[in-house]
C-alpha atoms as a PDB file:
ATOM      1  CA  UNK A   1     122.330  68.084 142.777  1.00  0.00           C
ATOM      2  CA  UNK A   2     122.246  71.689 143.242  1.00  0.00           C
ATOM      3  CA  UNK A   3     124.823  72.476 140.447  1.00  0.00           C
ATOM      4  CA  UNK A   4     122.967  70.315 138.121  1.00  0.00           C
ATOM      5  CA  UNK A   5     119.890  72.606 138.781  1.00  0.00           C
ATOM      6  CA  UNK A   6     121.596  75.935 138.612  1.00  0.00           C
ATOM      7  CA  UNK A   7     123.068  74.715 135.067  1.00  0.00           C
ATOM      8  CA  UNK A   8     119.917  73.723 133.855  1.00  0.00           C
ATOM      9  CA  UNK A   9     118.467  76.567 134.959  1.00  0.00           C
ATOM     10  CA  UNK A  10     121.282  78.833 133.315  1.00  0.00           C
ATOM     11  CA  UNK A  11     120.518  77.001 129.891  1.00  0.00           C
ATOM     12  CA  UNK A  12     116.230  78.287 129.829  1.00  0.00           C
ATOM     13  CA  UNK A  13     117.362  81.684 130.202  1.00  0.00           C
ATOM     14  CA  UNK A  14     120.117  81.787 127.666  1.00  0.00           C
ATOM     15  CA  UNK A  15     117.556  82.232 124.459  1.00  0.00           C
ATOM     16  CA  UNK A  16     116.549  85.811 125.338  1.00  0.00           C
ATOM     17  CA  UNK A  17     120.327  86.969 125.388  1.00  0.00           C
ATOM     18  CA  UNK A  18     120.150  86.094 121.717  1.00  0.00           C
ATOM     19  CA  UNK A  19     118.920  88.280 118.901  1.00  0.00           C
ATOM     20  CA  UNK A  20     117.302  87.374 115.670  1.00  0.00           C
ATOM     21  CA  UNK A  21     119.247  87.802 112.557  1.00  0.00           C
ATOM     22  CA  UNK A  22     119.214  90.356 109.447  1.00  0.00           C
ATOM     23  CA  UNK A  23     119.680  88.738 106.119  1.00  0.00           C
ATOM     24  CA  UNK A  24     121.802  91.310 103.599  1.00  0.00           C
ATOM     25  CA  UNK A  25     119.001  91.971 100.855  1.00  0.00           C
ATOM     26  CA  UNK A  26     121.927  93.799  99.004  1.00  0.00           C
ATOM     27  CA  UNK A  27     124.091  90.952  98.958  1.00  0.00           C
ATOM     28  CA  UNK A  28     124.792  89.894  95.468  1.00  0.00           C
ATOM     29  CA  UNK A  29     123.473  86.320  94.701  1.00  0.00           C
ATOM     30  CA  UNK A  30     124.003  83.810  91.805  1.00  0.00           C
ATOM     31  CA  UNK A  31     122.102  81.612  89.086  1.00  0.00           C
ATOM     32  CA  UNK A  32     122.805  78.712  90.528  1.00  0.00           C
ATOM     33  CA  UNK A  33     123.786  76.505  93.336  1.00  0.00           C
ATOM     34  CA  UNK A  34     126.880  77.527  95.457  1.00  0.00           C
ATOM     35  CA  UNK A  35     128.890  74.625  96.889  1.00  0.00           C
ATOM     36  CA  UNK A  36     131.770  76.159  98.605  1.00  0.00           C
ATOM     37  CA  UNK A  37     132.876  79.391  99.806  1.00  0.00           C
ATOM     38  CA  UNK A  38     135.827  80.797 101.495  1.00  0.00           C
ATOM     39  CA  UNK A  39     136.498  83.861 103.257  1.00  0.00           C
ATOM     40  CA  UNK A  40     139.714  85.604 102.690  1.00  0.00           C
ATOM     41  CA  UNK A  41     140.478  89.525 104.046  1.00  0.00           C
ATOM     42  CA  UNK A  42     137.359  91.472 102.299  1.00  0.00           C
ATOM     43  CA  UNK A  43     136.759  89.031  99.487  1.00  0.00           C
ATOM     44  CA  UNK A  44     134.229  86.052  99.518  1.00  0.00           C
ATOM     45  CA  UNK A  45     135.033  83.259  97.151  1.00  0.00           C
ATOM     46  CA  UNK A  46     132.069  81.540  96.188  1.00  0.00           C
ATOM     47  CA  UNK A  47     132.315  78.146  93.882  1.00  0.00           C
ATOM     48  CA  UNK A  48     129.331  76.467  92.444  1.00  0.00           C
ATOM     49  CA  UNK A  49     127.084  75.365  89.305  1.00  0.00           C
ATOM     50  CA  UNK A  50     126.299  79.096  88.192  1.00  0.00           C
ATOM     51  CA  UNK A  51     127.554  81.122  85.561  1.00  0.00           C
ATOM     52  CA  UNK A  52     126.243  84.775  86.454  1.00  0.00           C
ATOM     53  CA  UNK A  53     126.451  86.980  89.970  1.00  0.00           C
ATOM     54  CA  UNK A  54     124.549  90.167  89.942  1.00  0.00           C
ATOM     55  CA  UNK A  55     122.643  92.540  92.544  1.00  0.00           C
ATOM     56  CA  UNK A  56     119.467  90.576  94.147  1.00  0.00           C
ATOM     57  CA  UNK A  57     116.648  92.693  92.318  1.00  0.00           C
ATOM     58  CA  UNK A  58     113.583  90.897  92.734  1.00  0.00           C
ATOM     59  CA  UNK A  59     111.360  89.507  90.032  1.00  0.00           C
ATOM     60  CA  UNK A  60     110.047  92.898  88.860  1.00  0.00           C
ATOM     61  CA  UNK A  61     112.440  96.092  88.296  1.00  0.00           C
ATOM     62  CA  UNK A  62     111.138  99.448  86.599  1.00  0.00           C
ATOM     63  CA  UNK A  63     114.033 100.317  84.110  1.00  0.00           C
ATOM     64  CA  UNK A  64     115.078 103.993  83.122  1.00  0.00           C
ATOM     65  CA  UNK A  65     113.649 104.111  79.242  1.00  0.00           C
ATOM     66  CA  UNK A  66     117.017 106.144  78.395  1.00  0.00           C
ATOM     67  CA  UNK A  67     119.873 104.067  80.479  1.00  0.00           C
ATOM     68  CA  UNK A  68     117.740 100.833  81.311  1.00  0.00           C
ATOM     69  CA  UNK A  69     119.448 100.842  84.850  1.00  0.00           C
ATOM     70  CA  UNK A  70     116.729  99.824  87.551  1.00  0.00           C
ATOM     71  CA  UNK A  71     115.111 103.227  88.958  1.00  0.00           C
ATOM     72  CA  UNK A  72     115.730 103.159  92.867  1.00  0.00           C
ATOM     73  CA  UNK A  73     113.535 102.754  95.503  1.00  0.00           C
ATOM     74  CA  UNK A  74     111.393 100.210  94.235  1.00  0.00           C
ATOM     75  CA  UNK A  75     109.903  97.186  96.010  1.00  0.00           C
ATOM     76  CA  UNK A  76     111.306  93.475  95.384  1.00  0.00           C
ATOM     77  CA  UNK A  77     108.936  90.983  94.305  1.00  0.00           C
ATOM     78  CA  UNK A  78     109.000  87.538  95.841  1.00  0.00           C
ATOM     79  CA  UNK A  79     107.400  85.416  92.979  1.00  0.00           C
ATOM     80  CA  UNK A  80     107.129  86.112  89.200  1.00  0.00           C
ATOM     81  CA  UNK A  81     105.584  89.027  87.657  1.00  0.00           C
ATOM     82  CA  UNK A  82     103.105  88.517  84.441  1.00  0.00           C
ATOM     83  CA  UNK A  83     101.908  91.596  83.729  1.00  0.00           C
ATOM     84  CA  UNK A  84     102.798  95.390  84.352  1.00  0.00           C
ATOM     85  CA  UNK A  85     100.619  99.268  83.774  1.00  0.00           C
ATOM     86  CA  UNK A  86     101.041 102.086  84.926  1.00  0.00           C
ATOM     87  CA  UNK A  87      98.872 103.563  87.272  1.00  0.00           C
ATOM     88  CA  UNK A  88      98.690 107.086  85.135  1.00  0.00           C
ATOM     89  CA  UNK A  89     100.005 108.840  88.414  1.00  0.00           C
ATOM     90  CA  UNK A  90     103.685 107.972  88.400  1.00  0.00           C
ATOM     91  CA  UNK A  91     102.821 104.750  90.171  1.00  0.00           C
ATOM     92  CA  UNK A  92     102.136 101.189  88.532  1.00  0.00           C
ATOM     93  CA  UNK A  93      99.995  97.685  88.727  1.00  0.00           C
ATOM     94  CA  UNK A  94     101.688  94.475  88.899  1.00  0.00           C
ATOM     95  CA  UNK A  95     100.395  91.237  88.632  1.00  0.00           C
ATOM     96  CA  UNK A  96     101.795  87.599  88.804  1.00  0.00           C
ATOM     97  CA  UNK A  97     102.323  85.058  91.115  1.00  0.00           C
ATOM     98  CA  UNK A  98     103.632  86.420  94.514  1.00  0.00           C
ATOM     99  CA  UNK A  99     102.989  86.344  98.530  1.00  0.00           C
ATOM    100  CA  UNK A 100     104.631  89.564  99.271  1.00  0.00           C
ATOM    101  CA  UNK A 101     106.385  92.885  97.554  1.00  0.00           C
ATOM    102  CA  UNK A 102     108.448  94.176  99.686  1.00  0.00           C
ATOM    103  CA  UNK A 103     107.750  92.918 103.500  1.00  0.00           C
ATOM    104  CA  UNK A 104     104.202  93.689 102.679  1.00  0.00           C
ATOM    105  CA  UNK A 105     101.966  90.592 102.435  1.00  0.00           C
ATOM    106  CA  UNK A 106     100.175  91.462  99.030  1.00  0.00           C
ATOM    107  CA  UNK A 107      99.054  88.126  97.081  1.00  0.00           C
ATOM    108  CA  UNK A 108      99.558  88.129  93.151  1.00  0.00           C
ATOM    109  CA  UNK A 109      98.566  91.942  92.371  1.00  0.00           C
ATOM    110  CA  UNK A 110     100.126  94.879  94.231  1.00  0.00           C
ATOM    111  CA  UNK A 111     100.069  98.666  93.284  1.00  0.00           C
ATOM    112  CA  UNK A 112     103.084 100.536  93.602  1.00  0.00           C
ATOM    113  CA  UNK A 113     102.901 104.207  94.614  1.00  0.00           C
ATOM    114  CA  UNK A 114     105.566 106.741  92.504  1.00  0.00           C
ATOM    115  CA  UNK A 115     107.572 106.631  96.131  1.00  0.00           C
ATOM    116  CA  UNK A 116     108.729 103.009  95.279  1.00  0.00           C
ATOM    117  CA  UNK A 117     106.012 102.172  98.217  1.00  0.00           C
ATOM    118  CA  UNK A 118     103.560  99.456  98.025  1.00  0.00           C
ATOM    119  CA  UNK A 119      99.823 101.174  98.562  1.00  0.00           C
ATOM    120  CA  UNK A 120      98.421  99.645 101.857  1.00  0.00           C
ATOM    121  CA  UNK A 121      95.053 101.037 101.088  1.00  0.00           C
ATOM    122  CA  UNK A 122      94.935  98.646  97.747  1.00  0.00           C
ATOM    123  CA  UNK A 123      94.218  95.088  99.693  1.00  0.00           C
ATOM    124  CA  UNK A 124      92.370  92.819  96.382  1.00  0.00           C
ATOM    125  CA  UNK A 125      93.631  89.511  97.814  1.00  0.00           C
ATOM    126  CA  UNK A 126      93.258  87.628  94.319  1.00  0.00           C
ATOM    127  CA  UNK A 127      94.100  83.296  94.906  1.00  0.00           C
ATOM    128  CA  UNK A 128      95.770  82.453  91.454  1.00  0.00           C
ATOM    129  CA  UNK A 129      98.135  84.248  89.448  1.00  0.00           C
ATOM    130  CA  UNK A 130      97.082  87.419  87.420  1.00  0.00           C
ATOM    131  CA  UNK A 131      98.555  87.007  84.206  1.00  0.00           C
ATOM    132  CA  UNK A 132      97.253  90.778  82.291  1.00  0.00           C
ATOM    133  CA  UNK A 133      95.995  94.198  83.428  1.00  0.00           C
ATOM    134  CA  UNK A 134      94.214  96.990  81.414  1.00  0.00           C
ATOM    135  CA  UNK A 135      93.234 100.277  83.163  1.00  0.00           C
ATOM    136  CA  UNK A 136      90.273 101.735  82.057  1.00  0.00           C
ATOM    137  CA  UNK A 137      91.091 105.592  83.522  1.00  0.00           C
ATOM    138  CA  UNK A 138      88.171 107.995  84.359  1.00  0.00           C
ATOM    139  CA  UNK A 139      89.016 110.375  81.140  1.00  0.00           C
ATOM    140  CA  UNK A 140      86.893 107.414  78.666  1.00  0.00           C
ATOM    141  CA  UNK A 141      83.088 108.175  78.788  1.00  0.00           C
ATOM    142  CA  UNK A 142      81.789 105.038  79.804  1.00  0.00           C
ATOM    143  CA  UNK A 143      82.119 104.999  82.943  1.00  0.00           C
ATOM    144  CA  UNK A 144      82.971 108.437  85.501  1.00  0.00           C
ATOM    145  CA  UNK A 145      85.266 106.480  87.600  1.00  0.00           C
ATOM    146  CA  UNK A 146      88.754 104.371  86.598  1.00  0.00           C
ATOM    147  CA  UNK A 147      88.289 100.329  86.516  1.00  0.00           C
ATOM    148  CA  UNK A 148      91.140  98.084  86.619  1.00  0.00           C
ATOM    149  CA  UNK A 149      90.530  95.007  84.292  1.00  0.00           C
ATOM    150  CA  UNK A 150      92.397  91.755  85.253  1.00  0.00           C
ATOM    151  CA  UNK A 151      92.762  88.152  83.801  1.00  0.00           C
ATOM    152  CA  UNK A 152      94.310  85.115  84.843  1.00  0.00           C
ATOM    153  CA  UNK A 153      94.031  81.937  86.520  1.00  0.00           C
ATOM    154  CA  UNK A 154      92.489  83.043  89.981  1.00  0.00           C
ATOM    155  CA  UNK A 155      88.616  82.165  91.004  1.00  0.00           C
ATOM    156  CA  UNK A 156      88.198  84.533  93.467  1.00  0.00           C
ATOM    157  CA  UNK A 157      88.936  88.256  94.609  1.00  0.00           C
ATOM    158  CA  UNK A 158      88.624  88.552  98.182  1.00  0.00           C
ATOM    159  CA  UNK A 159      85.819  86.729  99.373  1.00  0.00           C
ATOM    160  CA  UNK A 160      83.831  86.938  96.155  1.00  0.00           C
ATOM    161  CA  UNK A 161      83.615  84.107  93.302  1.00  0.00           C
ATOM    162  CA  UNK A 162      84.754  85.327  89.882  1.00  0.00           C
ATOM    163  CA  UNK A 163      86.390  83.209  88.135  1.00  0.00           C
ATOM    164  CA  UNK A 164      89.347  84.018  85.704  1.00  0.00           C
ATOM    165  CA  UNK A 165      88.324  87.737  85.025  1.00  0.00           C
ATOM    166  CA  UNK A 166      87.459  90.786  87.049  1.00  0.00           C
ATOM    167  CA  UNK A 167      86.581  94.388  87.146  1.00  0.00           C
ATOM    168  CA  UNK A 168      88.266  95.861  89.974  1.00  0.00           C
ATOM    169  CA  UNK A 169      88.544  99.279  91.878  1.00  0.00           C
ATOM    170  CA  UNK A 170      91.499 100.659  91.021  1.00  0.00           C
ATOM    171  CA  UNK A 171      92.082 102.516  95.043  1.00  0.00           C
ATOM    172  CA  UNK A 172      90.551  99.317  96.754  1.00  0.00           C
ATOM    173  CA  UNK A 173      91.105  96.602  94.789  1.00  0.00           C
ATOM    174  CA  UNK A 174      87.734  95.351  95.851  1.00  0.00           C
ATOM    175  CA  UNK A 175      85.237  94.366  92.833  1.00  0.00           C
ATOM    176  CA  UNK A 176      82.977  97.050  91.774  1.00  0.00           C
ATOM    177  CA  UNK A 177      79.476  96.500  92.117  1.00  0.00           C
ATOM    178  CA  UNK A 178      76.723  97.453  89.484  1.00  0.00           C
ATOM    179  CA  UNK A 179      74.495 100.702  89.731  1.00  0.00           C
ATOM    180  CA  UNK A 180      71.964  99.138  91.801  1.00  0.00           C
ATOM    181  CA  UNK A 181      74.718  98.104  94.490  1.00  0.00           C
ATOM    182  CA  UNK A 182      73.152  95.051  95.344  1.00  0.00           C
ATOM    183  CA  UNK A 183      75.167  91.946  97.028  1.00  0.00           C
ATOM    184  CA  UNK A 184      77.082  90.053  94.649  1.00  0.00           C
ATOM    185  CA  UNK A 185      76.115  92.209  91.196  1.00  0.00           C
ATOM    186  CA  UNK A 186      79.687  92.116  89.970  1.00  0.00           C
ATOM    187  CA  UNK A 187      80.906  92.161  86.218  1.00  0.00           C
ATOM    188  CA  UNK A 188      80.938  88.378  85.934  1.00  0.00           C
ATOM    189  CA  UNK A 189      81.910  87.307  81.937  1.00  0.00           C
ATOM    190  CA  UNK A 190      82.643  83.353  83.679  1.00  0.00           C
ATOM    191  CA  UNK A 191      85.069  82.089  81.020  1.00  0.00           C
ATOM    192  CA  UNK A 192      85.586  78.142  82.050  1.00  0.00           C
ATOM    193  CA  UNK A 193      89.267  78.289  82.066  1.00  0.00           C
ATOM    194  CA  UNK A 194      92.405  81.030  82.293  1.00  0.00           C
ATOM    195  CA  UNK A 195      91.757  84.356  80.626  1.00  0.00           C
ATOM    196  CA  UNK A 196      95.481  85.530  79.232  1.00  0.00           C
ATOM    197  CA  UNK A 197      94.687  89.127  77.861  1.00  0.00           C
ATOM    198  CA  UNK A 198      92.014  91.702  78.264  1.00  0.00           C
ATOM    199  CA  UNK A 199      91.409  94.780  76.910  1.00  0.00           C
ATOM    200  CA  UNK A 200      88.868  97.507  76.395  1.00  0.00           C
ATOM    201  CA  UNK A 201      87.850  99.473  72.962  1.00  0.00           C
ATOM    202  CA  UNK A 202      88.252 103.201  73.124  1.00  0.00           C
ATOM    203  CA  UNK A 203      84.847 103.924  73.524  1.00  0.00           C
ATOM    204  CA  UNK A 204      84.984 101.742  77.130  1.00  0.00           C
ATOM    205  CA  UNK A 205      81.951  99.812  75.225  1.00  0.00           C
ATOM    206  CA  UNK A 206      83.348  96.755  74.685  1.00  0.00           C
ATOM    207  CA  UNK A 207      85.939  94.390  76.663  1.00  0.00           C
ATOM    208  CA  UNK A 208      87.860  91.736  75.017  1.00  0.00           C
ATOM    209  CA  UNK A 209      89.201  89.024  76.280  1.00  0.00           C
ATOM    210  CA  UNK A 210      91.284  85.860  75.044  1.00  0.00           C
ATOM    211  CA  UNK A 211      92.737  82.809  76.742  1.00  0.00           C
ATOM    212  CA  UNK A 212      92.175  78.736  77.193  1.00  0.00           C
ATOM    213  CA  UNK A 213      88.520  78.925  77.518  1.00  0.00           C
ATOM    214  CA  UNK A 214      85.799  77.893  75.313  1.00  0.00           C
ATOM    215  CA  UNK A 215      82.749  79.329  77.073  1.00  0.00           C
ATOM    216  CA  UNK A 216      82.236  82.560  78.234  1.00  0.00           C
ATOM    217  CA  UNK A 217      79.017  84.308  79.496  1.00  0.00           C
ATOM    218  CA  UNK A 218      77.153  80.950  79.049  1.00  0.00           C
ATOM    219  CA  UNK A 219      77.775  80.834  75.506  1.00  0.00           C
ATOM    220  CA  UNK A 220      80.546  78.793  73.692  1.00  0.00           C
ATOM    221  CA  UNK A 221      83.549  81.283  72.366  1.00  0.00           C
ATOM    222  CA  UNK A 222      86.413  79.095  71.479  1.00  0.00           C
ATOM    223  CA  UNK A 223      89.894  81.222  73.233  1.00  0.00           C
ATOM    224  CA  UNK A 224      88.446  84.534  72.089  1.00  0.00           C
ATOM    225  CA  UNK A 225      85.225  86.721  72.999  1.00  0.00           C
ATOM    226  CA  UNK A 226      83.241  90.116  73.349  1.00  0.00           C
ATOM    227  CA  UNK A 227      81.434  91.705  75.311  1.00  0.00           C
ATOM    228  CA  UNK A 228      79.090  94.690  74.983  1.00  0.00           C
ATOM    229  CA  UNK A 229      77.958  96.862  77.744  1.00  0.00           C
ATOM    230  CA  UNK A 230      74.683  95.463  78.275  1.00  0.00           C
ATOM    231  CA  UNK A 231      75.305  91.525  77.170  1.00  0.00           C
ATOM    232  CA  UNK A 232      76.818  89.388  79.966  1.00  0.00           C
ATOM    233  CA  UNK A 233      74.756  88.074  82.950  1.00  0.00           C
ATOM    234  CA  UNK A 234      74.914  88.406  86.389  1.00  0.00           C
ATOM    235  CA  UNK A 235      75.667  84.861  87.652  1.00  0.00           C
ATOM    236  CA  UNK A 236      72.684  83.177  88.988  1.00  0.00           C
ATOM    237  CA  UNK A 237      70.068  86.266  87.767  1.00  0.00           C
ATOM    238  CA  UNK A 238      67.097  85.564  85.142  1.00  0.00           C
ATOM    239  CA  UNK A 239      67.330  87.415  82.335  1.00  0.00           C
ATOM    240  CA  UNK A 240      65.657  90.728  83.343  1.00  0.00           C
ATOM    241  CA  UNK A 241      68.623  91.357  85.608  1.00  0.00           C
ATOM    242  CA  UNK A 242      71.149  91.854  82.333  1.00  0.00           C
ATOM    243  CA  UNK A 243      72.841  94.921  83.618  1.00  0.00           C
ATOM    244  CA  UNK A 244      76.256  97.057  82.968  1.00  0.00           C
ATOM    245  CA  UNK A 245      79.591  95.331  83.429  1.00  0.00           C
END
């Protein structure tokens, strides 16, 4: 009876001798399944339904313009990547469908500083996948600060409703709010479905957007609209409360 209590004993404390494992991100991988695999002095023979092995890059790898070899350090991307801009500072936007960049926990739009690091301070949190980006920078007149513009299938940023398309703080990533910096005065255009491009005239006084909707700002626009500066509404605000977007 006593051995049988020492043993099991002996078996409880056996976890903490054991370590966790580190998976090889530099590992090369494969397009397809692997089925078998042998071992054999410093050669790994894999066997399988693939037809390609290459370097494990992640879904979203900034490219030398001159070489087009993948410019090192840069954070993998666990998910797909829709849409890419730069950040005008050496850094860039991305935007897809993703949980994390890197180990960093950043849901479907990350900025990535020109160190290859993801920014920590830029924390938008968007819930569906951001499919394009235009960055409005500080040098246009309309507005004395930079805006990032993004579209795509998400209904909310952060904690805030806004469905399909929003203006965004390019450092944050939190929604800007208008002038008057009330609660919940956000640029709000409210397409009714996915919003696939965006962009914004050189003047910075008009955004355009196109996608699968067919009503946008309360008024039916069939895939493609406008907006002017002083048009859209505020959700849920008469209409004394138009205001800049």
């Amino acid at each position: 009876m006593a051995n049988k209590s020492f043993t099991s004993f002996f078996f409880l404390l056996l976890p903490a001798f054991y370590h966790a494992q580190v998976v090889d991100t530099g590992m090369w991988i494969t397009n397809g399944p692997v089925n078998a695999m042998v071992h054999q002095g410093n050669n790994l023979y894999i066997g399988g339904s693939f037809d390609d092995v290459g370097p494990s890059t992640g879904h979203g790898v900034p490219l030398d313009t001159l070489t087009g070899n993948p410019v090192y350090p840069y954070p993998k991307v666990d998910g797909t990547v829709y849409a890419v801009i730069a950040d005008t500072n050496g850094g860039w936007y991305i935007g897809g469908t993703f949980d994390y960049v890197g180990n960093v926990a950043q849901k479907n739009l990350a900025h990535i500083l020109p160190n290859g690091q993801v920014d920590m301070q830029f924390t938008p949190n968007i819930n569906g996948a951001v499919r394009c980006l235009f960055l409005k920078d500080s040098s246009t007149t309309f507005q004395a600060k930079g805006r990032l513009y993004i579209g795509g299938d998400f209904t909310s940023v952060g904690n805030n409703s806004l469905p399909y398309a929003a203006e965004i703080d390019p450092v944050t990533g939190m929604p800007v709010l208008h002038p008057d910096n009330q609660i919940g005065h956000y640029w709000r255009p409210d397409p009714d479905s996915a919003v696939h491009d965006i962009t914004v005239s050189s003047g910075g006084s008009h955004v355009y957007l196109c996608g699968a909707f067919t009503f946008i700002g309360g008024a039916q626009r069939n895939y493609l609209g406008k907006g002017r500066y002083l048009l859209w509404l505020c959700a849920g605000l008469p209409d004394e409360h138009q205001r800049e977007f």
